[in-house]
PDB file of N, CA and C in Angstrom:
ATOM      1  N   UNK A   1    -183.752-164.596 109.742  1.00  0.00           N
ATOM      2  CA  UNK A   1    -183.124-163.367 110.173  1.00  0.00           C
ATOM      3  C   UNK A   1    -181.648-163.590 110.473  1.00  0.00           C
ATOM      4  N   UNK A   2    -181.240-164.738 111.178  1.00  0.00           N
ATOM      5  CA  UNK A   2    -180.188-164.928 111.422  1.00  0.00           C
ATOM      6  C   UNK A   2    -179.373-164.960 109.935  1.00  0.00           C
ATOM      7  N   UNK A   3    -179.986-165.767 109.015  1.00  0.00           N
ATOM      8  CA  UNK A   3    -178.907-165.631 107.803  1.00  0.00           C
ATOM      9  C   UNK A   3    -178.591-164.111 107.564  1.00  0.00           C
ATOM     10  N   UNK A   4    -179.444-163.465 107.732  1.00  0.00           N
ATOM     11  CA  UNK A   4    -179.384-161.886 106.940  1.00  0.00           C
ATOM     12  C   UNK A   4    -177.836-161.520 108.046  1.00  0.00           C
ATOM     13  N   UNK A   5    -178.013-161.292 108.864  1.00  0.00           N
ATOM     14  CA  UNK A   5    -177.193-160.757 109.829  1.00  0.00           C
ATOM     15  C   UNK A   5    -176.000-161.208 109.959  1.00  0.00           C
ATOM     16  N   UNK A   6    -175.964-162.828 109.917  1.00  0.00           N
ATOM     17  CA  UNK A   6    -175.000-163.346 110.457  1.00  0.00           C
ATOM     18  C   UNK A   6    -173.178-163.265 109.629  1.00  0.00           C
ATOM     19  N   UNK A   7    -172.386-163.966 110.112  1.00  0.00           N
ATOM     20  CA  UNK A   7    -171.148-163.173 109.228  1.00  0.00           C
ATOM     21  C   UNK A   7    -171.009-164.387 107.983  1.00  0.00           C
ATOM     22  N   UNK A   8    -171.936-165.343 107.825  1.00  0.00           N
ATOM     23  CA  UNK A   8    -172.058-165.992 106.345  1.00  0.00           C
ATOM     24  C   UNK A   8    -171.597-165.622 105.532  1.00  0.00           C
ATOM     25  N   UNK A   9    -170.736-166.249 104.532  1.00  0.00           N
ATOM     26  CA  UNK A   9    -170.405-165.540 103.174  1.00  0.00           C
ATOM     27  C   UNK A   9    -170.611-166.108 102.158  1.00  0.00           C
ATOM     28  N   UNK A  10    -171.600-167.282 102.627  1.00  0.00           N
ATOM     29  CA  UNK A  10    -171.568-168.377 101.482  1.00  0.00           C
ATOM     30  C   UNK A  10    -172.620-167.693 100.523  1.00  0.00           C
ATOM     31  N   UNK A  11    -172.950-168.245  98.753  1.00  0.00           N
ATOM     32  CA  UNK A  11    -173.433-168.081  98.016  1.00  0.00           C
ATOM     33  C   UNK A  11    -175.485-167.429  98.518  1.00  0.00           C
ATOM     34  N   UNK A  12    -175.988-168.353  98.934  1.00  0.00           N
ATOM     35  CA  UNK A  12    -177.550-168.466 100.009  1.00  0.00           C
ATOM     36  C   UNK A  12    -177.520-167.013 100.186  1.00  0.00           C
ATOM     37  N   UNK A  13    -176.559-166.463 101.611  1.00  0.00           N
ATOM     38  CA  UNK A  13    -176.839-165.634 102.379  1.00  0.00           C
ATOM     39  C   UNK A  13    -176.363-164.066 101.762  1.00  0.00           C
ATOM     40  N   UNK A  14    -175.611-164.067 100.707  1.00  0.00           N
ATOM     41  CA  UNK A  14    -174.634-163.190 100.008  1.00  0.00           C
ATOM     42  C   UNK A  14    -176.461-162.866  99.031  1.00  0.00           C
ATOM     43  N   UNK A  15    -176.460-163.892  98.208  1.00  0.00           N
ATOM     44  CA  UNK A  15    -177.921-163.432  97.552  1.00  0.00           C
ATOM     45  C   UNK A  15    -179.280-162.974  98.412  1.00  0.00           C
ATOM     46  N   UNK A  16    -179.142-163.627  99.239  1.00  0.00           N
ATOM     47  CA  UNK A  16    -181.060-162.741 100.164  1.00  0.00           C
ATOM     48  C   UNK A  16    -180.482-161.675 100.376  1.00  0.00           C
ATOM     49  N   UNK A  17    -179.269-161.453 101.159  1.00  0.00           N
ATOM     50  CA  UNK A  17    -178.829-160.051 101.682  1.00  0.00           C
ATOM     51  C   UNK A  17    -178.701-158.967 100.584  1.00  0.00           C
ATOM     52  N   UNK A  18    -178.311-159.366  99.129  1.00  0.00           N
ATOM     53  CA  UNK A  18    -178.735-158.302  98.102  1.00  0.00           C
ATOM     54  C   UNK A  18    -179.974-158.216  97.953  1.00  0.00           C
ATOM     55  N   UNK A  19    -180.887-159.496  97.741  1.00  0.00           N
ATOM     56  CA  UNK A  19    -182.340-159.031  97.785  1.00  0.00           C
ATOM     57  C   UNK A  19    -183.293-158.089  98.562  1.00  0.00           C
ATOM     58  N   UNK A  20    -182.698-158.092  99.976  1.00  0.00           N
ATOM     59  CA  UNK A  20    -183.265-157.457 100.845  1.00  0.00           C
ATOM     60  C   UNK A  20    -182.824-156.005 100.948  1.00  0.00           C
ATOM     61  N   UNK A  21    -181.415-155.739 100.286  1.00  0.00           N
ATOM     62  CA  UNK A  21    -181.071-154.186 100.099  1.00  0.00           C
ATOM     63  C   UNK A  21    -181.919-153.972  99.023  1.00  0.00           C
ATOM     64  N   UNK A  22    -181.665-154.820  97.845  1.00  0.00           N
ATOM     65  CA  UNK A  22    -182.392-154.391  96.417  1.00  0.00           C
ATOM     66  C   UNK A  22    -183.738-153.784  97.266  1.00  0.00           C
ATOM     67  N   UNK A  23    -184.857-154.501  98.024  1.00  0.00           N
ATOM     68  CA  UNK A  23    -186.182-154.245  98.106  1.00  0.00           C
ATOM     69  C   UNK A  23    -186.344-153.371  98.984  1.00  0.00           C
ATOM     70  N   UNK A  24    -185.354-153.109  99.575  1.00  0.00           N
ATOM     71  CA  UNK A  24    -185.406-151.862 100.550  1.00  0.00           C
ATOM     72  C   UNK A  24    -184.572-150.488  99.924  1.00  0.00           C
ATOM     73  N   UNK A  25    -184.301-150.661  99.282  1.00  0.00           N
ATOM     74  CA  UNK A  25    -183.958-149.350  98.034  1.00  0.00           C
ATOM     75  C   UNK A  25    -185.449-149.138  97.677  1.00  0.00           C
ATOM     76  N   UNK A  26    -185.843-150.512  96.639  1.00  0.00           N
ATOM     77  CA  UNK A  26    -186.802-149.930  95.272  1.00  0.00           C
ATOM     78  C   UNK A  26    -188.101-149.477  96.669  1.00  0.00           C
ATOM     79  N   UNK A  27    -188.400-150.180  97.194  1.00  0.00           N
ATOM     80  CA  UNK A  27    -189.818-149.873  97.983  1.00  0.00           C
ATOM     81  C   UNK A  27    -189.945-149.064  99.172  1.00  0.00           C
ATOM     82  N   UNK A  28    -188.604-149.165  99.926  1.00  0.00           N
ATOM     83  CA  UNK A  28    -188.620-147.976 100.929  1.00  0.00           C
ATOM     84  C   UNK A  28    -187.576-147.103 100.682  1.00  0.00           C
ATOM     85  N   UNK A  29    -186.873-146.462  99.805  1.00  0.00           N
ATOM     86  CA  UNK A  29    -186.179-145.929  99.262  1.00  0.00           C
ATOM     87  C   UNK A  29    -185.019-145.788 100.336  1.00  0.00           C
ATOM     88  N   UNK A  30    -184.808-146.796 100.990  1.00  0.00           N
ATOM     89  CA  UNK A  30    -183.610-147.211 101.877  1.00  0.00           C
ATOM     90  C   UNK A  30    -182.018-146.718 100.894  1.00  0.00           C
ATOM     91  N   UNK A  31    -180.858-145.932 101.371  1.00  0.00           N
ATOM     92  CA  UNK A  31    -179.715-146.349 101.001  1.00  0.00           C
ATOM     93  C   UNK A  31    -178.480-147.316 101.020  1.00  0.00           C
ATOM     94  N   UNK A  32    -177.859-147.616  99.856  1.00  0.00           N
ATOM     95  CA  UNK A  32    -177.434-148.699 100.255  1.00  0.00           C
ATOM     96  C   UNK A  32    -176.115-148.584 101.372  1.00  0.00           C
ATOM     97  N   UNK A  33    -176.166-147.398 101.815  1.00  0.00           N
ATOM     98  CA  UNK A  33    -174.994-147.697 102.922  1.00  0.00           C
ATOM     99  C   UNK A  33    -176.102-147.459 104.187  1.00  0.00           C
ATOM    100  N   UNK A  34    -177.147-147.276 104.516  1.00  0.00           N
ATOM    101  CA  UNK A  34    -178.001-147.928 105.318  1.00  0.00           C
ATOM    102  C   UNK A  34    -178.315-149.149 105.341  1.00  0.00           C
ATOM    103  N   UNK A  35    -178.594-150.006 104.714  1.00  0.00           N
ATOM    104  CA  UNK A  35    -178.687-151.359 104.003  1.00  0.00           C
ATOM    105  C   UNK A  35    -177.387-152.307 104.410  1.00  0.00           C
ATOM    106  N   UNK A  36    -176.476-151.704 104.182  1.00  0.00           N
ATOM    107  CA  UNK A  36    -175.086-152.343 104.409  1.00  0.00           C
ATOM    108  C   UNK A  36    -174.760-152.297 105.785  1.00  0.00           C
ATOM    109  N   UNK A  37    -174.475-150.984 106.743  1.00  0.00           N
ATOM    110  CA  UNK A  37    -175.160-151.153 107.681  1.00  0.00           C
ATOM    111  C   UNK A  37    -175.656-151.926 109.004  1.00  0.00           C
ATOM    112  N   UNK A  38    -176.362-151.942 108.192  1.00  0.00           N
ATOM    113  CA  UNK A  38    -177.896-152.872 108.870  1.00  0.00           C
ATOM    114  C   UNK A  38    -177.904-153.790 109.062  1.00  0.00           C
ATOM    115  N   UNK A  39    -176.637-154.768 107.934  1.00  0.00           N
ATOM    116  CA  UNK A  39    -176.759-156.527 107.718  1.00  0.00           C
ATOM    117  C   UNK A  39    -175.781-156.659 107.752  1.00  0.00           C
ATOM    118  N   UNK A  40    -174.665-155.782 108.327  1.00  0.00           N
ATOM    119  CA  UNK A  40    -173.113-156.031 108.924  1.00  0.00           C
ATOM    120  C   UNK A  40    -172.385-155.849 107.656  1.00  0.00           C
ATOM    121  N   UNK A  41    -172.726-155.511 106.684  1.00  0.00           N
ATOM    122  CA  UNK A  41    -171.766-155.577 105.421  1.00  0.00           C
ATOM    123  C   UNK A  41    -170.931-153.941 105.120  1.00  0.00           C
ATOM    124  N   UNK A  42    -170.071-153.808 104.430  1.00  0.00           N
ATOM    125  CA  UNK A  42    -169.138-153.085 103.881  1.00  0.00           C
ATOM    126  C   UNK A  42    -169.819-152.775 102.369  1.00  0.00           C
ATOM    127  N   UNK A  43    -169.952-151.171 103.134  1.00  0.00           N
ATOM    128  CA  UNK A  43    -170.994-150.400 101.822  1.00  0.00           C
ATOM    129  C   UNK A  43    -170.416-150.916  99.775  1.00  0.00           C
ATOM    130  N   UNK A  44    -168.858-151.117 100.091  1.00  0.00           N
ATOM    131  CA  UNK A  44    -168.638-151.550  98.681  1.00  0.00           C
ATOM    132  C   UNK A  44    -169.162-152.783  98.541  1.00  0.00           C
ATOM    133  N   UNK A  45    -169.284-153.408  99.585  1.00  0.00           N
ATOM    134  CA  UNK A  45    -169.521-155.109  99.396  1.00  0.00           C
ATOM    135  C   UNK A  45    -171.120-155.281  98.726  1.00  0.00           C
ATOM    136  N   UNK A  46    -171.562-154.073  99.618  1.00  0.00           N
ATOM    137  CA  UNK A  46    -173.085-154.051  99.499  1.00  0.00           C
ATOM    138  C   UNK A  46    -173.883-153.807  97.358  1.00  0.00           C
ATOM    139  N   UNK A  47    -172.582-152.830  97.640  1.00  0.00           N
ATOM    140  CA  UNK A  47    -173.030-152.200  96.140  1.00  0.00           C
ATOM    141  C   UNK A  47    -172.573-153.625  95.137  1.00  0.00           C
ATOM    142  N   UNK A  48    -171.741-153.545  95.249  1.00  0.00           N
ATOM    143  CA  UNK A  48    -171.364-154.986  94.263  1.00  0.00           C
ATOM    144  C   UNK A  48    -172.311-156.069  94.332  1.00  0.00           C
ATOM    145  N   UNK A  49    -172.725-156.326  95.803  1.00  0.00           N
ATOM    146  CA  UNK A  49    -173.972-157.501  95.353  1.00  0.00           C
ATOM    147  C   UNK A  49    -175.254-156.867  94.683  1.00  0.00           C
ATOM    148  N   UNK A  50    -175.583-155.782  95.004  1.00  0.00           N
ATOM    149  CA  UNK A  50    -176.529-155.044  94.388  1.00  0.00           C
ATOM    150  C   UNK A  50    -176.186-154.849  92.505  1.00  0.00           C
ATOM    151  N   UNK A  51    -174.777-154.756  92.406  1.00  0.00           N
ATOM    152  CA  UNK A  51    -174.634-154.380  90.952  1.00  0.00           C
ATOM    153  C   UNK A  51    -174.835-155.990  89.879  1.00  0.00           C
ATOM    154  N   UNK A  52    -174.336-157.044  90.551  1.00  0.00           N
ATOM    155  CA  UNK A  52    -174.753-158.032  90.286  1.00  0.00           C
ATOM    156  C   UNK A  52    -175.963-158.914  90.255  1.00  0.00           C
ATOM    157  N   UNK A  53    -176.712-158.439  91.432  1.00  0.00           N
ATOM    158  CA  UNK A  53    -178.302-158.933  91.245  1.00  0.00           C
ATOM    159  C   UNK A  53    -178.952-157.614  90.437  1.00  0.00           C
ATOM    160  N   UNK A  54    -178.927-156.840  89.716  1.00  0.00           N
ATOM    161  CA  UNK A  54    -179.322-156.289  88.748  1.00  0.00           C
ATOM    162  C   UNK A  54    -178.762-156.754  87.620  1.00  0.00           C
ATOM    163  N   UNK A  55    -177.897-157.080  87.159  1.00  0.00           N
ATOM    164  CA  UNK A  55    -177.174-157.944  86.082  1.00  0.00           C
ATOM    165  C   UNK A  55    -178.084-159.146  85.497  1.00  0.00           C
ATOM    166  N   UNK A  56    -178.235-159.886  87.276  1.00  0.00           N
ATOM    167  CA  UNK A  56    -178.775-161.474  86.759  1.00  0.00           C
ATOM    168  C   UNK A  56    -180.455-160.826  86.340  1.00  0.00           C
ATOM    169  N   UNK A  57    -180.505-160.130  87.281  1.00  0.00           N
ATOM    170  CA  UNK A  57    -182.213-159.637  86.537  1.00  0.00           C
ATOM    171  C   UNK A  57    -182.399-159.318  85.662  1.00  0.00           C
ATOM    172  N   UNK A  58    -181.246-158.210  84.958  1.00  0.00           N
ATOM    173  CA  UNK A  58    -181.528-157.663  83.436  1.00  0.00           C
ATOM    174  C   UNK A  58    -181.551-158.969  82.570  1.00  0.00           C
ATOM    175  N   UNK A  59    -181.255-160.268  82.822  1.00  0.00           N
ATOM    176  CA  UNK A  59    -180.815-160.942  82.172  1.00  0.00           C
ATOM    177  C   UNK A  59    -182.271-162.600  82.467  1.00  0.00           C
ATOM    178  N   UNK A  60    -182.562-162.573  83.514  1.00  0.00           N
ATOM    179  CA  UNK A  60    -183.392-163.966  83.806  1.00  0.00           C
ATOM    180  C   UNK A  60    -184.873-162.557  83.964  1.00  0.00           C
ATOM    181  N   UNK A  61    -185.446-163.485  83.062  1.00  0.00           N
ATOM    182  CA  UNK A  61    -186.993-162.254  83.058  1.00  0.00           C
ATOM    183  C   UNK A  61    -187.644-162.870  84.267  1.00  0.00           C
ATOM    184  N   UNK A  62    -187.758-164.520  84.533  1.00  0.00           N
ATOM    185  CA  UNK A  62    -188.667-164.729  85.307  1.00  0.00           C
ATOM    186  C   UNK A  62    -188.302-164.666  86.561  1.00  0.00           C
ATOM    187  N   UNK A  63    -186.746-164.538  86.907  1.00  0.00           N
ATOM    188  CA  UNK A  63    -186.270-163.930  88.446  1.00  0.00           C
ATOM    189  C   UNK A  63    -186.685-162.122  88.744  1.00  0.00           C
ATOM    190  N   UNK A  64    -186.596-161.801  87.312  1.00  0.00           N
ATOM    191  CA  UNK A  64    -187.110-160.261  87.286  1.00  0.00           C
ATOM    192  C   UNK A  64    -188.724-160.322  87.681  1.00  0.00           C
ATOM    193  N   UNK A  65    -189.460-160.595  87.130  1.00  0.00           N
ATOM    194  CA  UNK A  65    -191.168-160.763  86.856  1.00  0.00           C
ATOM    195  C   UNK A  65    -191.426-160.851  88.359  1.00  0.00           C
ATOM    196  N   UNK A  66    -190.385-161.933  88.999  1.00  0.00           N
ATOM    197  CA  UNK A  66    -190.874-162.604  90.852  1.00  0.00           C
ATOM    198  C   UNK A  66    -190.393-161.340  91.995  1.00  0.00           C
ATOM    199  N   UNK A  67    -189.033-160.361  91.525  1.00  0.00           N
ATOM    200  CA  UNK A  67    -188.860-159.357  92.234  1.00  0.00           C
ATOM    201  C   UNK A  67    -189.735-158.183  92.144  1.00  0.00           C
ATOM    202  N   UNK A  68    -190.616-157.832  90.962  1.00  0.00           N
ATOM    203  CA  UNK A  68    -191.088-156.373  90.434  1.00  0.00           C
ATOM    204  C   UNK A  68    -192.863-156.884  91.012  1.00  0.00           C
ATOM    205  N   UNK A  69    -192.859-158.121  90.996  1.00  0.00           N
ATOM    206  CA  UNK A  69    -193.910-159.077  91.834  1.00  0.00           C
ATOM    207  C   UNK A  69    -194.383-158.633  93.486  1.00  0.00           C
ATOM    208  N   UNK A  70    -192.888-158.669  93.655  1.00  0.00           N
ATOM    209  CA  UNK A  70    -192.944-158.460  94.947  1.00  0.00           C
ATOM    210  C   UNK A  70    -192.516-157.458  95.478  1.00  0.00           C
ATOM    211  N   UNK A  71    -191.935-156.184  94.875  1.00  0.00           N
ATOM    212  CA  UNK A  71    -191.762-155.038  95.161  1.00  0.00           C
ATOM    213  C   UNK A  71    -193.407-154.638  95.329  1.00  0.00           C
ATOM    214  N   UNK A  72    -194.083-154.824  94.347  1.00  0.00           N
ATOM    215  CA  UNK A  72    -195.819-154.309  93.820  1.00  0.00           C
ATOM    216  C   UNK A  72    -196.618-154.672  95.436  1.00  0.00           C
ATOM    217  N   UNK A  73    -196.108-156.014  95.841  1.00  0.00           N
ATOM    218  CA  UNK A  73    -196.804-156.626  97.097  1.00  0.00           C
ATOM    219  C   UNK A  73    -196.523-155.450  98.545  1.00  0.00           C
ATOM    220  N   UNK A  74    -195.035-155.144  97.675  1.00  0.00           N
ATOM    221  CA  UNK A  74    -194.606-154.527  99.416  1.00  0.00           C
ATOM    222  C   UNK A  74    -195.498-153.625  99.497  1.00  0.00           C
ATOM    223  N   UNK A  75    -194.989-152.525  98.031  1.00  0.00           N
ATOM    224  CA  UNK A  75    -195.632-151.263  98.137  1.00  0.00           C
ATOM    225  C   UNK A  75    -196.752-151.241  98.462  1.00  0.00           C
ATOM    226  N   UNK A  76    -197.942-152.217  97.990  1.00  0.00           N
ATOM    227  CA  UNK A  76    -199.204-152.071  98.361  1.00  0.00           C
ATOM    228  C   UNK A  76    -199.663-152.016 100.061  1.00  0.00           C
ATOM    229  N   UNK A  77    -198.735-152.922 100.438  1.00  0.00           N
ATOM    230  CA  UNK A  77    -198.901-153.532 101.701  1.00  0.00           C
ATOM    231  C   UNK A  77    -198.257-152.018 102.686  1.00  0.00           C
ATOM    232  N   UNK A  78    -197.710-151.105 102.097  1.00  0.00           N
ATOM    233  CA  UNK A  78    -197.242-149.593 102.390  1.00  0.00           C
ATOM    234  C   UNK A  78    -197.926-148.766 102.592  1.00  0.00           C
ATOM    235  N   UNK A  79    -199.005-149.043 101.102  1.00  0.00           N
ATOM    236  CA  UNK A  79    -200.122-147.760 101.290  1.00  0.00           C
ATOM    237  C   UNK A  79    -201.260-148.271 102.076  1.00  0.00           C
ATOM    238  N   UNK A  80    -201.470-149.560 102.200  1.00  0.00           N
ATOM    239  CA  UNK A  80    -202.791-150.073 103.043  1.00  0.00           C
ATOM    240  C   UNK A  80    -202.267-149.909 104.821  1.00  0.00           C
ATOM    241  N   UNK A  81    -200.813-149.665 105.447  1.00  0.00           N
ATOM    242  CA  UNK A  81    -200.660-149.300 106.208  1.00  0.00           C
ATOM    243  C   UNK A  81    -200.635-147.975 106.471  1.00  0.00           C
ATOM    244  N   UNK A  82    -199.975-147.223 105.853  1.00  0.00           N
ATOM    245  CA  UNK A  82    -200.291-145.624 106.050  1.00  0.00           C
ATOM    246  C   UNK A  82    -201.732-145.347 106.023  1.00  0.00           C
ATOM    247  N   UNK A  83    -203.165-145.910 104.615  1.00  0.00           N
ATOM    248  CA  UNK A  83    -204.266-145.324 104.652  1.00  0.00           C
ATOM    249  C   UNK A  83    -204.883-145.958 106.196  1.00  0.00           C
ATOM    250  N   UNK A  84    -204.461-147.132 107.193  1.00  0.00           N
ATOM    251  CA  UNK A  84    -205.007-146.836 108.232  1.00  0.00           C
ATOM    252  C   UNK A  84    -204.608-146.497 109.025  1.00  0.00           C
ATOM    253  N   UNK A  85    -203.413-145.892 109.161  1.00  0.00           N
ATOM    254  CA  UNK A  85    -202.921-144.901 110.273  1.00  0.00           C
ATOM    255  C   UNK A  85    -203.409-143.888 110.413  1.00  0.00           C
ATOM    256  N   UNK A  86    -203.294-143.448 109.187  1.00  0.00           N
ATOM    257  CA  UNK A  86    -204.364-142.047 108.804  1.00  0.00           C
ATOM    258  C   UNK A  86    -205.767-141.726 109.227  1.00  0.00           C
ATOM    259  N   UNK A  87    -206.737-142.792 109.091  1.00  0.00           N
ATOM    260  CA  UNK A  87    -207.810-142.914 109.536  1.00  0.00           C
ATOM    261  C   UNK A  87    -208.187-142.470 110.710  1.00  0.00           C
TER     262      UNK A  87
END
């Protein structure tokens, strides 16, 4: 948690912190100036790492295959919380 937050700028913390906007876009339909936000960043800063980890994905299938992997995990893990709230 601390990496996400902290004022890091190195390569490590610059990539989870797009990952974690990326997955909070695709699965909780988070915006990215909520996202940015959230993890101390500057909404352009935010979009640019976002425009670039879509780049490397369009481009590495098996970094793609491990995110669309784990988007599938969140979402599920979404609806198995709402169907027992509901209950």
């Amino acid at each position: 948690m601390a990496a996400l937050l902290g004022k890091r700028r190195g390569r490590r913390e610059s990539r989870l912190r797009a990952e974690v906007a990326y997955l909070g876009r695709e699965v909780g339909g988070i915006a990215v100036t909520v996202a940015a936000k959230y993890l101390g960043r500057d909404q352009s800063t935010m979009s640019l790492a976002l425009r670039r980890l879509e780049e490397e994905l369009s481009t590495d299938n098996s970094r793609r295959r491990d995110m669309e992997q784990l988007c599938a995990r969140l979402r599920q893990g979404r609806r198995r919380k709402y169907q027992i709230s509901n209950a």
